[in-house]
Protein backbone atom coordinates (compact mmCIF):
# COMPACT_ATOMS: atom_id res chain seq x y z
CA UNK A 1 14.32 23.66 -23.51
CA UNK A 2 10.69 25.00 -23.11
CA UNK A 3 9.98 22.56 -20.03
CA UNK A 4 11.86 20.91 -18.14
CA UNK A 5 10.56 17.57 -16.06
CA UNK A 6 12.97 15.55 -13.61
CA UNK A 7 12.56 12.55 -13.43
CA UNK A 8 14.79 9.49 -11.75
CA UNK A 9 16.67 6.89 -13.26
CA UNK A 10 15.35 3.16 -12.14
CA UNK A 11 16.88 0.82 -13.97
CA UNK A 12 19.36 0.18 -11.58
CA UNK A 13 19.73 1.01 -8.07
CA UNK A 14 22.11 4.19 -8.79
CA UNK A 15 18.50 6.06 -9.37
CA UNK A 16 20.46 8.80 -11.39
CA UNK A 17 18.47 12.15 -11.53
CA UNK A 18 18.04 13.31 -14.94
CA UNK A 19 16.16 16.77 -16.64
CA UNK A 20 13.84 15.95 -19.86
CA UNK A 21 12.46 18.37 -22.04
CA UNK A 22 11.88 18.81 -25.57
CA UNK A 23 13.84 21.21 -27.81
CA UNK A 24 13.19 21.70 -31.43
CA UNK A 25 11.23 18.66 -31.81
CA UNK A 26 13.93 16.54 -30.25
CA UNK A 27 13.94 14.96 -26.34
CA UNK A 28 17.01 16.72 -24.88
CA UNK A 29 18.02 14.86 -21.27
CA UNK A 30 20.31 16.74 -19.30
CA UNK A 31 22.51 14.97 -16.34
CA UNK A 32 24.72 12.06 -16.20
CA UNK A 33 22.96 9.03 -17.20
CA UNK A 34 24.16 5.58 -18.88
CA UNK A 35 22.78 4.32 -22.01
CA UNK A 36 19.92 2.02 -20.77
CA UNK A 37 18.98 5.34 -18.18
CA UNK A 38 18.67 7.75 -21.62
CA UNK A 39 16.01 4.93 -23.16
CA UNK A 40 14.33 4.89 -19.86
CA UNK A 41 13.69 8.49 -19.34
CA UNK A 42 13.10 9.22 -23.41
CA UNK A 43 10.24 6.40 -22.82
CA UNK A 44 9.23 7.75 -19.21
CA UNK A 45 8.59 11.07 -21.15
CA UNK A 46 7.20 10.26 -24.27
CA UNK A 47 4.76 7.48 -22.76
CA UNK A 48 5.20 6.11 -19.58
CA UNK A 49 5.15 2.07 -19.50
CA UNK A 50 4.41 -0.03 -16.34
CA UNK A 51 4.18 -3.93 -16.03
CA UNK A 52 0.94 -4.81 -14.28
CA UNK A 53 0.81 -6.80 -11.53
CA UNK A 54 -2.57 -8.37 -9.94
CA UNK A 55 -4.36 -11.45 -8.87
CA UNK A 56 -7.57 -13.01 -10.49
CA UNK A 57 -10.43 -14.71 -8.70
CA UNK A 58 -10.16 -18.63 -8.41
CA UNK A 59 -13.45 -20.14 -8.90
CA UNK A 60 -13.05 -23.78 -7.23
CA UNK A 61 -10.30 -25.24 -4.89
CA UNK A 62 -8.41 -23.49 -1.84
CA UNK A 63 -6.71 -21.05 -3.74
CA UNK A 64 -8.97 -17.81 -3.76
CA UNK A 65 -6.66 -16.01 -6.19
CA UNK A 66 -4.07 -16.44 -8.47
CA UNK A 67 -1.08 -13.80 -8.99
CA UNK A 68 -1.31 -12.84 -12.75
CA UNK A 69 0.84 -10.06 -14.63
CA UNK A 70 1.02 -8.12 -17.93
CA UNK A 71 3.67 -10.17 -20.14
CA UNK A 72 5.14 -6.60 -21.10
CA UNK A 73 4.84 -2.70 -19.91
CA UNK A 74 1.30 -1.16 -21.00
CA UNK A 75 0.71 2.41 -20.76
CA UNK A 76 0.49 3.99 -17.88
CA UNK A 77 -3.21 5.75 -18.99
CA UNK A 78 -4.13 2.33 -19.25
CA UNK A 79 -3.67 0.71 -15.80
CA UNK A 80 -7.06 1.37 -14.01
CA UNK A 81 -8.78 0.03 -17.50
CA UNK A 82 -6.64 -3.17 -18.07
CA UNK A 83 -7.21 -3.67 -13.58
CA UNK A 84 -11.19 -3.45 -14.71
CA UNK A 85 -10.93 -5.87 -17.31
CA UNK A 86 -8.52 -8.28 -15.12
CA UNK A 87 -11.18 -8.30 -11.89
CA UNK A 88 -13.96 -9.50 -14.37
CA UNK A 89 -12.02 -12.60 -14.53
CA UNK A 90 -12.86 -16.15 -13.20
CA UNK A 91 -10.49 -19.00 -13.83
CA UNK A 92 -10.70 -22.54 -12.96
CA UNK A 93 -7.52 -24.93 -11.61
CA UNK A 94 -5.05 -26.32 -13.65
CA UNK A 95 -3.33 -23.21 -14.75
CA UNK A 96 0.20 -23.41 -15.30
CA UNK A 97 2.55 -20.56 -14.55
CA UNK A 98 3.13 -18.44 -18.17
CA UNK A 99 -0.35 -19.44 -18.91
CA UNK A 100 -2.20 -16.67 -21.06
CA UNK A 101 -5.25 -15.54 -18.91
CA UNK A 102 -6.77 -12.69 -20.77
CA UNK A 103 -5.38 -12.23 -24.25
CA UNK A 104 -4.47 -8.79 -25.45
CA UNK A 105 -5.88 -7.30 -22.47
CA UNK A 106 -8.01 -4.04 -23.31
CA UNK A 107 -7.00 -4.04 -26.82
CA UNK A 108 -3.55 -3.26 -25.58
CA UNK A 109 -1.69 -6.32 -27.39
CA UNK A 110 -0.31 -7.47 -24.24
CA UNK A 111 -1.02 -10.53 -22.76
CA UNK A 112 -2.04 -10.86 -19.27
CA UNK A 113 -0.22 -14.39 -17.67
CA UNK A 114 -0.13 -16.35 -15.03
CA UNK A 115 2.80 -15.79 -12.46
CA UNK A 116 2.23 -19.44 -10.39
CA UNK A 117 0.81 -22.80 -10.64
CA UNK A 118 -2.80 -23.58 -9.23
């Protein structure tokens, strides 16, 4: 392999260290790593995905904010443009937790939801 990146397992609390390069035009992962760990780093290298978590401004009531979240991982590159589009936000009470706040967020396809009640 041409270059090799290490990166650590976290999809469970083993956090298994694995090597990740690319060989040939394939992702070759070197070290001992379960199933779900090999999709994890061959995503962590190719694109890294993270879920989003935030709050949005409350316009009335004594809530000031509201914790919101991405409904599914967005790519990394992507986080400080989907945080400007989620601080533009205002809502206004009810909301219901699951609630869609700001549909496919920065042209990403993901929504961005609620995570409580107001």
């Amino acid at each position: 392999m041409n270059h090799l990146q290490e990166l650590i397992c976290i999809t469970c609390p083993k956090g298994c260290v694995s090597k990740v390069g690319e060989e040939g035009g394939h992702i070759k992962i070197e070290g001992r790593i379960c199933k779900k760990g090999q999709a994890y780093i061959k995503q962590e290298f190719i694109e890294p995905k993270r879920i989003l978590t935030s709050t949005v401004a409350v316009e009335s009531g004594s809530i000031k904010r509201l914790p919101v979240r991405t409904r599914e991982a967005i790519p990394k590159e992507l986080l400080f443009r989907v945080m400007g589009a989620i601080s533009a936000v205002r809502i206004k009470p009810p909301i219901k937790i699951g609630e869609i706040i700001l549909a496919d967020v920065s042209g990403t396809g993901v929504d961005v939801v609620a995570t409580d009640d107001l």
